[in-house]
Structures are given as C-alpha cells and as structure tokens.
PDB file of N, CA and C in Angstrom:
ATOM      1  N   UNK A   1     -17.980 -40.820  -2.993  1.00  0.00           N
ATOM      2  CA  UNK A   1     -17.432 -40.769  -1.647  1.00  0.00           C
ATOM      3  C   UNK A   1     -18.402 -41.473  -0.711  1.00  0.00           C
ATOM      4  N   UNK A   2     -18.114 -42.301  -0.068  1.00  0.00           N
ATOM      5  CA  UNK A   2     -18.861 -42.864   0.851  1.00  0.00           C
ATOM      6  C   UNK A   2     -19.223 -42.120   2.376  1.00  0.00           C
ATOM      7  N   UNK A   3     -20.479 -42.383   2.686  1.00  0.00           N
ATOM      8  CA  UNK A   3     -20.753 -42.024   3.942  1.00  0.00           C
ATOM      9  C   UNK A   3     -19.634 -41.603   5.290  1.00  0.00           C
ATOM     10  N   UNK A   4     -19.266 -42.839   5.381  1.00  0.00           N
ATOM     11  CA  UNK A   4     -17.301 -42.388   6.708  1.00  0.00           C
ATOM     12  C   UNK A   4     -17.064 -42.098   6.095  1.00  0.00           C
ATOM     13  N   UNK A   5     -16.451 -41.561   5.043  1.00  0.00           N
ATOM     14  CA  UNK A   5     -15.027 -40.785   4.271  1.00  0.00           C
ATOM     15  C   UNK A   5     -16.013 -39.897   3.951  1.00  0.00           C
ATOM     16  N   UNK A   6     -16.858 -39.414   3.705  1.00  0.00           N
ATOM     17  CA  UNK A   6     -17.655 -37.594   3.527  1.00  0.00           C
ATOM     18  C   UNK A   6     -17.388 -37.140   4.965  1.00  0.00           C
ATOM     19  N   UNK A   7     -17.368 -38.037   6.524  1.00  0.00           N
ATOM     20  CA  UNK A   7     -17.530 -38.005   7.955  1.00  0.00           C
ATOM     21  C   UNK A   7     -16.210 -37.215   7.985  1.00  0.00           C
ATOM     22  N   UNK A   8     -15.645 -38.262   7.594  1.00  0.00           N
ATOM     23  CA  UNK A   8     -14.104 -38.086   8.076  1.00  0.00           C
ATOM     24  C   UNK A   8     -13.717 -37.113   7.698  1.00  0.00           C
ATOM     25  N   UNK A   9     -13.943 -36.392   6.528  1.00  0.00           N
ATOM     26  CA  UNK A   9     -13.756 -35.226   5.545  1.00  0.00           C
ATOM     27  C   UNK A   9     -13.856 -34.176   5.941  1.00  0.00           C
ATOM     28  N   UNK A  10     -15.354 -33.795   6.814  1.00  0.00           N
ATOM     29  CA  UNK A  10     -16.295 -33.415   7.375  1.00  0.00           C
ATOM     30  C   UNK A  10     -15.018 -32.693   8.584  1.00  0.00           C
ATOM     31  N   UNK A  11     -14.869 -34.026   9.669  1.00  0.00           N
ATOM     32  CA  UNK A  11     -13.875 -33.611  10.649  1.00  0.00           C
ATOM     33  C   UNK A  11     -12.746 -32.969  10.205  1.00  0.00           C
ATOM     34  N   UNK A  12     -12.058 -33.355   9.663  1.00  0.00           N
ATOM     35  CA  UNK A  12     -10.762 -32.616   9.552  1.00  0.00           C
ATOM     36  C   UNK A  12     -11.129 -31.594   8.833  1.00  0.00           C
ATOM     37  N   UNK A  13     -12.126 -31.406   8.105  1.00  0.00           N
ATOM     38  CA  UNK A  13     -12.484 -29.638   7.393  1.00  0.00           C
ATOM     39  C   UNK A  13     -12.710 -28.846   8.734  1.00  0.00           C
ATOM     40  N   UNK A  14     -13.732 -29.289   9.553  1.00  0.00           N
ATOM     41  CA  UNK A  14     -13.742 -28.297  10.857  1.00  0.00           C
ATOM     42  C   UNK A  14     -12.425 -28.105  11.729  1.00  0.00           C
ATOM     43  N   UNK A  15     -11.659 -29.339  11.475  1.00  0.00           N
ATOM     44  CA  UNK A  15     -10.125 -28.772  12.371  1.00  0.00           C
ATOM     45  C   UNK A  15      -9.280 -28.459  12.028  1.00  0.00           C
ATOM     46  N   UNK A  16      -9.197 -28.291  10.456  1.00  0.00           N
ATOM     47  CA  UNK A  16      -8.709 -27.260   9.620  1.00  0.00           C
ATOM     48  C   UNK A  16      -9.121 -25.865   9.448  1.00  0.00           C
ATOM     49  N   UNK A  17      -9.997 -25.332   9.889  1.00  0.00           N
ATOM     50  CA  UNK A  17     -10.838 -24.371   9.851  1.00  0.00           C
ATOM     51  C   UNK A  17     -10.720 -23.995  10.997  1.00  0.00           C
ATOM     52  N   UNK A  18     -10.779 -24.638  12.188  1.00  0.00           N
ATOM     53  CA  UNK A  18     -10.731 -23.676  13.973  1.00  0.00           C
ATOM     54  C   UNK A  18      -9.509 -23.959  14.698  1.00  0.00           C
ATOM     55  N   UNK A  19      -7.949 -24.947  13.692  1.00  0.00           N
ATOM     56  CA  UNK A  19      -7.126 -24.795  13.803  1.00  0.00           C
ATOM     57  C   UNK A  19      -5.791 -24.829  12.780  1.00  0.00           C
ATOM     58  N   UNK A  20      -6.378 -24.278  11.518  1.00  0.00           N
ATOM     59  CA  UNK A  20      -4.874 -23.866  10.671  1.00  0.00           C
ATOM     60  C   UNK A  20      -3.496 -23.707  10.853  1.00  0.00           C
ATOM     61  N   UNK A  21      -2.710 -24.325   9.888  1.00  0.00           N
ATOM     62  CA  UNK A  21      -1.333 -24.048  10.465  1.00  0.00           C
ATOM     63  C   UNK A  21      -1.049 -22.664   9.632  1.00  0.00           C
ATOM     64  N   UNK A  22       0.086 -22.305  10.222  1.00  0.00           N
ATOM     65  CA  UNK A  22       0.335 -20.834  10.114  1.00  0.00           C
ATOM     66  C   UNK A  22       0.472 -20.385   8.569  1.00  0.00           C
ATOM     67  N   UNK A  23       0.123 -19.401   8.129  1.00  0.00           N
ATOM     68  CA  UNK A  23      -0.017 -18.450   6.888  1.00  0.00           C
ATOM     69  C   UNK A  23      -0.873 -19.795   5.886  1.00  0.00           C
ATOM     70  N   UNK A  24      -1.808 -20.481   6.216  1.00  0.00           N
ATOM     71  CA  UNK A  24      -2.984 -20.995   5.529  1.00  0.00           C
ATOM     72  C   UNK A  24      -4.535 -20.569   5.955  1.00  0.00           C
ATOM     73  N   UNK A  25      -5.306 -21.046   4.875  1.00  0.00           N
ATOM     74  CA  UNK A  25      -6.371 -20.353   5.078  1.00  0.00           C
ATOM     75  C   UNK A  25      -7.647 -21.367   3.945  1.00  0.00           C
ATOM     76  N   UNK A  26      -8.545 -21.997   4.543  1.00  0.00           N
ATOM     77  CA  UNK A  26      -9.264 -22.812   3.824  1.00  0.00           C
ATOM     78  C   UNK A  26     -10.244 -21.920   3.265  1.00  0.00           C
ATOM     79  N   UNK A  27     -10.623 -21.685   1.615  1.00  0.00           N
ATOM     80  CA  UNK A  27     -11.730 -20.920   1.485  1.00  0.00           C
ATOM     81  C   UNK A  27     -12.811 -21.865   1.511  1.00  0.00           C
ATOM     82  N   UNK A  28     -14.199 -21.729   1.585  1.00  0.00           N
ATOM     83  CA  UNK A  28     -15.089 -22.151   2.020  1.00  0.00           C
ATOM     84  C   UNK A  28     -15.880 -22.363   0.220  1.00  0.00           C
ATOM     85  N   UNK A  29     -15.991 -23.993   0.686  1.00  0.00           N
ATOM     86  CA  UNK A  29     -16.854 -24.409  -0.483  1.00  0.00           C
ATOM     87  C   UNK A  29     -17.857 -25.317  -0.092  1.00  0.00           C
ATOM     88  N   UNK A  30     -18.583 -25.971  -1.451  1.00  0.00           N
ATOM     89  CA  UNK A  30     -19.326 -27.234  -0.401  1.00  0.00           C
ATOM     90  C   UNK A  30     -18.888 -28.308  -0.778  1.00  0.00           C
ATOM     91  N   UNK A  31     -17.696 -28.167  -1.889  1.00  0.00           N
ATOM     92  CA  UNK A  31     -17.284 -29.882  -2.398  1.00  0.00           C
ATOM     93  C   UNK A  31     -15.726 -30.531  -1.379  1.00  0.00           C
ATOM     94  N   UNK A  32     -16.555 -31.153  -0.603  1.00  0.00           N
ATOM     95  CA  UNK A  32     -15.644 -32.143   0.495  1.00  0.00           C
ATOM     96  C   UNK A  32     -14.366 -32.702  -0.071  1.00  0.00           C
ATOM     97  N   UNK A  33     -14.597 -33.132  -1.331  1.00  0.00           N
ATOM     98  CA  UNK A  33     -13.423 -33.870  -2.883  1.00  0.00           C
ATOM     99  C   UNK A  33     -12.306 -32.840  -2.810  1.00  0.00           C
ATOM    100  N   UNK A  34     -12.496 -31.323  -2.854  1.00  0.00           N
ATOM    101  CA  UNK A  34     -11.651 -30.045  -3.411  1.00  0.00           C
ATOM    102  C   UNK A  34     -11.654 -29.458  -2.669  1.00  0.00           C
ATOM    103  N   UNK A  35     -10.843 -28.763  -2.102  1.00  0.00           N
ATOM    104  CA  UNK A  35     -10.493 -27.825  -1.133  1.00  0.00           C
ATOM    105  C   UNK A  35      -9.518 -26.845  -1.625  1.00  0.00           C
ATOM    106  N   UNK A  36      -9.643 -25.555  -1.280  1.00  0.00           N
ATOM    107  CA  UNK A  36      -8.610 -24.215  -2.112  1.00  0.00           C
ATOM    108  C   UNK A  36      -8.277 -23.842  -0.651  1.00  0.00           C
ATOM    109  N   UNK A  37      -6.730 -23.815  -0.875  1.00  0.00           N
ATOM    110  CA  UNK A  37      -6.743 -22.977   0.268  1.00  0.00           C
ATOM    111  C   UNK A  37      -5.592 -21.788   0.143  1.00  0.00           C
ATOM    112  N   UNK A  38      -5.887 -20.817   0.943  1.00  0.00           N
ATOM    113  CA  UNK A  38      -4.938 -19.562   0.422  1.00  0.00           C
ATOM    114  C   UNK A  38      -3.751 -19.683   0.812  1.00  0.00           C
ATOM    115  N   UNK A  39      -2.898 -19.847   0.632  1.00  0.00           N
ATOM    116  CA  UNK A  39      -0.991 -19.935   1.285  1.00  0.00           C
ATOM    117  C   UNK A  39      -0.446 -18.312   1.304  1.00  0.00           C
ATOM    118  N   UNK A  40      -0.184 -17.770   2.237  1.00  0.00           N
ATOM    119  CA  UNK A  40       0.284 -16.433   1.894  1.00  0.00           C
ATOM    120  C   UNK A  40       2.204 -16.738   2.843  1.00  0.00           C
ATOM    121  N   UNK A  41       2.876 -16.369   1.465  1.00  0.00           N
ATOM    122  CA  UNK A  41       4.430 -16.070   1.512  1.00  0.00           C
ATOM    123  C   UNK A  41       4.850 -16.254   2.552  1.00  0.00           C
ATOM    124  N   UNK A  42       5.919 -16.629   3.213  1.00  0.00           N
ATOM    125  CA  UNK A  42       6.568 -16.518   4.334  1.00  0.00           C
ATOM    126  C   UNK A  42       7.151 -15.116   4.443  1.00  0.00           C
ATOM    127  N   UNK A  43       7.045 -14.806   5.408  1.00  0.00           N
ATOM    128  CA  UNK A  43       7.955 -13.335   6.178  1.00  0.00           C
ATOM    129  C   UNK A  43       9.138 -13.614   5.728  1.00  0.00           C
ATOM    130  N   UNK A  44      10.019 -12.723   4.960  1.00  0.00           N
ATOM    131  CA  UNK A  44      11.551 -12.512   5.023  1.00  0.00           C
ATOM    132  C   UNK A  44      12.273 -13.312   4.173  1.00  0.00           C
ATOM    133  N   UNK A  45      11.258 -13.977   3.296  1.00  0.00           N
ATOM    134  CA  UNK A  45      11.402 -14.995   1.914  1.00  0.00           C
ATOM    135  C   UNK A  45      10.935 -13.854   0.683  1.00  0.00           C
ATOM    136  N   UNK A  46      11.277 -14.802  -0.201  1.00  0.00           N
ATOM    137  CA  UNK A  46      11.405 -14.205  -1.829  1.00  0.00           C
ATOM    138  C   UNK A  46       9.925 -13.856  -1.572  1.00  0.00           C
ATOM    139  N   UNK A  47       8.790 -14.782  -1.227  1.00  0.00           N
ATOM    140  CA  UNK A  47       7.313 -14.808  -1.391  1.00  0.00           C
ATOM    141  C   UNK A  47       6.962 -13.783  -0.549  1.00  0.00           C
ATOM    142  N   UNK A  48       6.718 -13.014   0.258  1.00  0.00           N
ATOM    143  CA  UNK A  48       6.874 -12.594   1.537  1.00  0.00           C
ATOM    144  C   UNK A  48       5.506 -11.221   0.956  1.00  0.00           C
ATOM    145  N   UNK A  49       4.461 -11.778   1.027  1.00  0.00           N
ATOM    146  CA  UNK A  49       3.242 -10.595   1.060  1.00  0.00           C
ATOM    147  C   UNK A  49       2.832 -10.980  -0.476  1.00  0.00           C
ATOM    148  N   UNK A  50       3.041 -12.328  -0.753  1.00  0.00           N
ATOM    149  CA  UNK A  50       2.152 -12.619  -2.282  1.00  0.00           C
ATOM    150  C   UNK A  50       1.415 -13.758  -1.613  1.00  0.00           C
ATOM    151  N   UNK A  51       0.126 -13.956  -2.132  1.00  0.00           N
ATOM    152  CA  UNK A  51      -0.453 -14.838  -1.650  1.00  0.00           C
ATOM    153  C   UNK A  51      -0.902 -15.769  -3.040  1.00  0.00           C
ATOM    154  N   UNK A  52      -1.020 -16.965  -2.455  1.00  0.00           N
ATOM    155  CA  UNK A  52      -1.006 -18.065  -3.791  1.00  0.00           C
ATOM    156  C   UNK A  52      -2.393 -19.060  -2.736  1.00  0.00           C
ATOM    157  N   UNK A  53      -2.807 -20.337  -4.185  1.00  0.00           N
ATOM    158  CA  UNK A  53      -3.728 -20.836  -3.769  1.00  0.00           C
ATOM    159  C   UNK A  53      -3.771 -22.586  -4.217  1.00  0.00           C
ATOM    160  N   UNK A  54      -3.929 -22.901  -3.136  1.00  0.00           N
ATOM    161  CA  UNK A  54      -3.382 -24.549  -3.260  1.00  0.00           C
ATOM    162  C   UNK A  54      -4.612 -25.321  -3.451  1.00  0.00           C
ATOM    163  N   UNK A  55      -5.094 -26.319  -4.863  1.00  0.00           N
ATOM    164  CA  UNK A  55      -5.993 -26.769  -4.608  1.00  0.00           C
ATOM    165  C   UNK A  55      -6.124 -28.370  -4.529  1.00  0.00           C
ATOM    166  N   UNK A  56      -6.394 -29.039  -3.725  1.00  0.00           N
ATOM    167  CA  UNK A  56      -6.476 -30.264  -2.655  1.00  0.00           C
ATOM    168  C   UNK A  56      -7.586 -31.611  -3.484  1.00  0.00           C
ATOM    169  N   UNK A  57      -7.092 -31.839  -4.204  1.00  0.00           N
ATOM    170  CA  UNK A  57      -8.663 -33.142  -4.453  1.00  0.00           C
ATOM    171  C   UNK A  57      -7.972 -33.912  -3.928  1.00  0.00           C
ATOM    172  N   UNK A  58      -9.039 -34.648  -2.952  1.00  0.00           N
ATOM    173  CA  UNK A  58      -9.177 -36.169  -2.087  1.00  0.00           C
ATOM    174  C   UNK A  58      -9.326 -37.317  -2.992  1.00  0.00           C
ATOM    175  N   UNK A  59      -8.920 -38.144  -3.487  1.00  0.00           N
ATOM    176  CA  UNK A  59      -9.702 -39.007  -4.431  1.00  0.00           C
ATOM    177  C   UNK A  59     -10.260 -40.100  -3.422  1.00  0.00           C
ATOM    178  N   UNK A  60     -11.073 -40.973  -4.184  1.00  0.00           N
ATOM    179  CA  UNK A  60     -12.207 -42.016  -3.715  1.00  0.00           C
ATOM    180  C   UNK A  60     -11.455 -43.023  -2.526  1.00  0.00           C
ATOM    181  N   UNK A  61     -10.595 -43.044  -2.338  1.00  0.00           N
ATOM    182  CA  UNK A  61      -9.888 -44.352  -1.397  1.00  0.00           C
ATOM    183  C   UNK A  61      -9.309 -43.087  -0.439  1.00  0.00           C
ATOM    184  N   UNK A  62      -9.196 -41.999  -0.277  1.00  0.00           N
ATOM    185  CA  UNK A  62      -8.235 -41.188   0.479  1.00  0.00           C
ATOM    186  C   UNK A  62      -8.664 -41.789   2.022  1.00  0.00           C
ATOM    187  N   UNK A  63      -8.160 -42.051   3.357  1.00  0.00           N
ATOM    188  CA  UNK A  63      -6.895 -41.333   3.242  1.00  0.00           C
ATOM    189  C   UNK A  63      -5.930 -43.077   2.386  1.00  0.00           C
ATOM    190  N   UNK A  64      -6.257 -43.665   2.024  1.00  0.00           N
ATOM    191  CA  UNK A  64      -5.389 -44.994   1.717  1.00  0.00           C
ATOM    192  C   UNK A  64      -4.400 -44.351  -0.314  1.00  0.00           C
ATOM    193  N   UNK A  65      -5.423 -43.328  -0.505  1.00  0.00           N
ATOM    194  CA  UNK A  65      -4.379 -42.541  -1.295  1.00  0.00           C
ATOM    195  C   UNK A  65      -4.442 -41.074  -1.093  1.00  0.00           C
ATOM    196  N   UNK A  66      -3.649 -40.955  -1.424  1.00  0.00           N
ATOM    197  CA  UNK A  66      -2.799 -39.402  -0.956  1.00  0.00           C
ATOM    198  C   UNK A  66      -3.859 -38.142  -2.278  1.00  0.00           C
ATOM    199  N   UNK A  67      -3.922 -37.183  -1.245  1.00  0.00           N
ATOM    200  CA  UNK A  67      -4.812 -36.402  -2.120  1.00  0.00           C
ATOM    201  C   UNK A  67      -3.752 -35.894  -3.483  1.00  0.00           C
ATOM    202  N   UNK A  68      -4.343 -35.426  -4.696  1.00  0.00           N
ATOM    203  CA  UNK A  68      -3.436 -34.167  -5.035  1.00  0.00           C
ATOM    204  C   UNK A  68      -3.167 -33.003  -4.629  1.00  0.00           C
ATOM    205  N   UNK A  69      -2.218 -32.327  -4.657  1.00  0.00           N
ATOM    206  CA  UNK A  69      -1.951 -30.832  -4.275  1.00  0.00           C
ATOM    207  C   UNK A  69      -1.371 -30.097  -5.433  1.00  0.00           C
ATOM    208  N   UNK A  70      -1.850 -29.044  -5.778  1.00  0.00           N
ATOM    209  CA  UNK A  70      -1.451 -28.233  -7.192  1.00  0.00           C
ATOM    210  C   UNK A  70      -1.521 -26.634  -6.897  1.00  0.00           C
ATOM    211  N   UNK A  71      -0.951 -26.035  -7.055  1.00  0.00           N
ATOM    212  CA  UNK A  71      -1.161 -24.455  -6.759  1.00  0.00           C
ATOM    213  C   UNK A  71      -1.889 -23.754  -8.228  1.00  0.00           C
ATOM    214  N   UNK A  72      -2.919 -23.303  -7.808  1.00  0.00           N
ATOM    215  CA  UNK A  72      -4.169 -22.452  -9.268  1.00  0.00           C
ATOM    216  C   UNK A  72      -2.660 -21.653 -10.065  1.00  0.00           C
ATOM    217  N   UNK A  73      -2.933 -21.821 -10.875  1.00  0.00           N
ATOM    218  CA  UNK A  73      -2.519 -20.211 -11.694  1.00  0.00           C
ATOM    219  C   UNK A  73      -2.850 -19.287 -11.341  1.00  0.00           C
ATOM    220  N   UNK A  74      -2.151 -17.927 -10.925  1.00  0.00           N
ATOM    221  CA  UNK A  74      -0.312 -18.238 -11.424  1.00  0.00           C
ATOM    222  C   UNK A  74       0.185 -18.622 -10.069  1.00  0.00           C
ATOM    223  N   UNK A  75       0.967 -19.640 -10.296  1.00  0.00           N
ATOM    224  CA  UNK A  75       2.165 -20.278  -9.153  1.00  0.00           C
ATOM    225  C   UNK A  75       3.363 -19.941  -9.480  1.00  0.00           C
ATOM    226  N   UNK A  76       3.794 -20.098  -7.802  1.00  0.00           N
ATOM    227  CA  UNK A  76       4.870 -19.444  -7.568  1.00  0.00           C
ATOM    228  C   UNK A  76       6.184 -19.759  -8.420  1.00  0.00           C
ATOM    229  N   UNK A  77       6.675 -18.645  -8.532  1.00  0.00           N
ATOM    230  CA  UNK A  77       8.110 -19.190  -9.784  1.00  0.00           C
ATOM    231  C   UNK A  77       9.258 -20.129  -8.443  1.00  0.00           C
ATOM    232  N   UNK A  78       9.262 -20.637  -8.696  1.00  0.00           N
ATOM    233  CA  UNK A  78      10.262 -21.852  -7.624  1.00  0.00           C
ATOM    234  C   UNK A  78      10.826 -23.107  -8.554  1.00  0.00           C
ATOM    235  N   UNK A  79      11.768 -23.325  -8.280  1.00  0.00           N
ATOM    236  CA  UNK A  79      12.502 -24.646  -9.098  1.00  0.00           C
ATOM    237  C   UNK A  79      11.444 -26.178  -9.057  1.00  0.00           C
ATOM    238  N   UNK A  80      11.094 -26.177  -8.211  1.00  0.00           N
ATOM    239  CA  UNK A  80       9.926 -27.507  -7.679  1.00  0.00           C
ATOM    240  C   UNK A  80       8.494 -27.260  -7.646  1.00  0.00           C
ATOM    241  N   UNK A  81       8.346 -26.416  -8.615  1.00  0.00           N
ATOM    242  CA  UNK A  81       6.824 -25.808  -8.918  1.00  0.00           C
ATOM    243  C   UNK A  81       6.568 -26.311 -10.600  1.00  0.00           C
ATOM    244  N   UNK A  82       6.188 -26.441 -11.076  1.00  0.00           N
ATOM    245  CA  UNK A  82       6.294 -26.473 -12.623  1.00  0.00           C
ATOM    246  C   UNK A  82       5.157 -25.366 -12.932  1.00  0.00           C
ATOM    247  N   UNK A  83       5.184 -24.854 -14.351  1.00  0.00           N
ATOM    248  CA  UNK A  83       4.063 -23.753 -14.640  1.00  0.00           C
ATOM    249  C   UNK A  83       2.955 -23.961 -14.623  1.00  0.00           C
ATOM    250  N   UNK A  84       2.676 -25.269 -14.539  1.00  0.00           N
ATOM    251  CA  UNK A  84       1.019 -25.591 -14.465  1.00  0.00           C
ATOM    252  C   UNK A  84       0.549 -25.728 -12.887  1.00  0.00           C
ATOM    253  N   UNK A  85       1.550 -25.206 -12.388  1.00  0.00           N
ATOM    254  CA  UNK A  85       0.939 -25.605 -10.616  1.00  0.00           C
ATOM    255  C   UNK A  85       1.361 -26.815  -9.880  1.00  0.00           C
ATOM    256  N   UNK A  86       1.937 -27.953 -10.793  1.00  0.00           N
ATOM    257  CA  UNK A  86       2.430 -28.714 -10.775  1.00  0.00           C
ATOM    258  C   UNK A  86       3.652 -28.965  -9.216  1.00  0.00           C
ATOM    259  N   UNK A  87       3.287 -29.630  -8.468  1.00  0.00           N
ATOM    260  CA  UNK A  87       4.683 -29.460  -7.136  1.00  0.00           C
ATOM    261  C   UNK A  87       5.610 -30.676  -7.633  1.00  0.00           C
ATOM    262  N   UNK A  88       6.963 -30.351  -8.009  1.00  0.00           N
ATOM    263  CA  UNK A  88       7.926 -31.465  -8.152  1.00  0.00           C
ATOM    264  C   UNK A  88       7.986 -32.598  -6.557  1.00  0.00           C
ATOM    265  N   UNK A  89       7.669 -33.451  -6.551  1.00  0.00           N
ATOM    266  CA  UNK A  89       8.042 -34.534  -5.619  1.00  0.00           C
ATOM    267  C   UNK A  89       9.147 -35.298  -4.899  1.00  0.00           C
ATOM    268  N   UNK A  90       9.911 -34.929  -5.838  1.00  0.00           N
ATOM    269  CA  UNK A  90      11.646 -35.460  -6.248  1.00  0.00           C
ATOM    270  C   UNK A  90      12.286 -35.814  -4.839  1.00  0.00           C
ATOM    271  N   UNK A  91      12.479 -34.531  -4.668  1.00  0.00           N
ATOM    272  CA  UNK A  91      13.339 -34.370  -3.664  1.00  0.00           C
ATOM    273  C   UNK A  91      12.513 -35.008  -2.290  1.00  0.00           C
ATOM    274  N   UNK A  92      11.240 -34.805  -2.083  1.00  0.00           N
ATOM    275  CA  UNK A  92      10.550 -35.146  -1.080  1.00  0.00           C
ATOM    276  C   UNK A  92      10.706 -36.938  -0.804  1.00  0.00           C
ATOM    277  N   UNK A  93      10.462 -37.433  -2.388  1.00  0.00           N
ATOM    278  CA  UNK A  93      10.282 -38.691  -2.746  1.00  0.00           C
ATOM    279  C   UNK A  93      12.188 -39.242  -1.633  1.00  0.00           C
ATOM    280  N   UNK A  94      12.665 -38.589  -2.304  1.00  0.00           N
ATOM    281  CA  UNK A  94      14.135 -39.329  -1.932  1.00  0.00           C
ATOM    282  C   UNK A  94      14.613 -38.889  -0.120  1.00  0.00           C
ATOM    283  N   UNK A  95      14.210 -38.142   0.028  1.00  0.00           N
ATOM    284  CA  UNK A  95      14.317 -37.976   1.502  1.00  0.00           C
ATOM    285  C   UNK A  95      13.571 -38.999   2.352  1.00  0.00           C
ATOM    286  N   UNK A  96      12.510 -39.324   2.115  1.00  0.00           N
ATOM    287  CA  UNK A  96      11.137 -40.731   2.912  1.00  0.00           C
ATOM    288  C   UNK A  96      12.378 -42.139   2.292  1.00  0.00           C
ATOM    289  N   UNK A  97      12.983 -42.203   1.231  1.00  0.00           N
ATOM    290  CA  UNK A  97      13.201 -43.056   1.045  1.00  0.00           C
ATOM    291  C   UNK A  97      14.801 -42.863   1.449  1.00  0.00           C
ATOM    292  N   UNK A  98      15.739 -42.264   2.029  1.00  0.00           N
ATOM    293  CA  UNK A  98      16.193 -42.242   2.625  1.00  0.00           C
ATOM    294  C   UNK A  98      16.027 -42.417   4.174  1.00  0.00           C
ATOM    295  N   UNK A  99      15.341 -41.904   4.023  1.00  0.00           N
ATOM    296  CA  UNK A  99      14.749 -42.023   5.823  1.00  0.00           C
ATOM    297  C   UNK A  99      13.997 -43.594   6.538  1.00  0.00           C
ATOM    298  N   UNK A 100      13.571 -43.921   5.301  1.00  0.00           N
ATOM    299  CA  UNK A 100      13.302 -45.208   5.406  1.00  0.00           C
ATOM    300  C   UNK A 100      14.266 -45.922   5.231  1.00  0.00           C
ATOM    301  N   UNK A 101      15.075 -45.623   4.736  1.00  0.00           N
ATOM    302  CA  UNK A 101      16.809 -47.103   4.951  1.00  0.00           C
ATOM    303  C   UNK A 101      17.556 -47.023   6.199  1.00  0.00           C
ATOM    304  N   UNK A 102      17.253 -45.654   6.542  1.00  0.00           N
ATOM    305  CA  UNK A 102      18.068 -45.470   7.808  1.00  0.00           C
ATOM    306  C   UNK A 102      17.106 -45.998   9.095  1.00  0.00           C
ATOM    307  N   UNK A 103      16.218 -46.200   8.872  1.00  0.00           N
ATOM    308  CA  UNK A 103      15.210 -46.650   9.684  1.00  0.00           C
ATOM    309  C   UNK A 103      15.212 -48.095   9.743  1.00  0.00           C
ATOM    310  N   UNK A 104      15.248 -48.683   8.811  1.00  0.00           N
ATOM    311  CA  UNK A 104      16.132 -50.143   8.782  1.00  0.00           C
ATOM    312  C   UNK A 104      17.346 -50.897   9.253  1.00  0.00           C
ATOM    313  N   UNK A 105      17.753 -49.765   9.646  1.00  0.00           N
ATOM    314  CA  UNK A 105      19.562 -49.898  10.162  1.00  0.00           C
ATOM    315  C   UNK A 105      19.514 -50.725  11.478  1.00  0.00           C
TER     316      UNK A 105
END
C-alpha cells in the first residue's frame, strides 16, 4: 500500500468511525487492507437482533478497484449470500447496467 492510499485509508477509517451509517459498527484493528465490521439485523426483518460481520479487503489499486466484501462465518441464510460469505452480485450487476442504458437515452 502506498503512502496516499494508507492516507486516504487512514481518512475514511476516522469517518467511518465518528460517522457510521446506521446498524454498522467498525471493529478496531491495525490492518488498513481489512476491516470487520459488525452489521446488526434490521428492525422488523427476518434478521432483526442477529448480528453478523462483514469483512472489507482494499486491494493495492483501491479506490480504482473495488474492495471485497464477504460476511465471516456463519452468514446470513439469504438467497444472495452463498455459504461461504460469499455476496451474489447479480442482481446489483444488472440494475448499474440498466441504469446505465437509461442514462444513455
């Protein structure tokens, strides 16, 4: 990781940390690369008071590539989860690329 991108890393860990979006929670490590963070259930959903844990590697070019995101074992039973933690893309993939044709119009 280079010097700006440990920086940059650096920043958005502190404004992830003194401003989280709702029901997340960064646990505290020292590797800038990996980040765990706690996801707890939505209110009034299937998940609703289970808490799960998402873990984040940055790779070497980020932000010019997209980190991974994987939920630890055990993850949540969901159709777009696979058992290894795995998040299906699918649907996400075809919505940007919908959204991008219509954006062409």
């Amino acid at each position: 990781m280079t010097a700006s991108s440990a920086s940059s890393r650096k920043k958005e860990l502190v404004e992830w940390q003194v401003n989280p979006p709702a029901g997340f929670k960064h646990k505290v490590t020292d590797n800038l690369q990996r980040w765990v963070i706690e996801v707890n259930g939505a209110p009034g959903t299937l998940y609703a008071g289970e808490t799960y844990q998402l873990q984040v590697d940055f790779p070497e070019h980020y932000p010019m590539e997209a980190p991974q995101v994987i939920f630890v074992p055990p993850a949540p039973l969901h159709p777009h989860i696979y058992s290894n933690g795995h998040i299906c893309l699918g649907l996400i993939s075809r919505a940007l690329s919908n959204l991008e044709a219509f954006c062409e119009i």
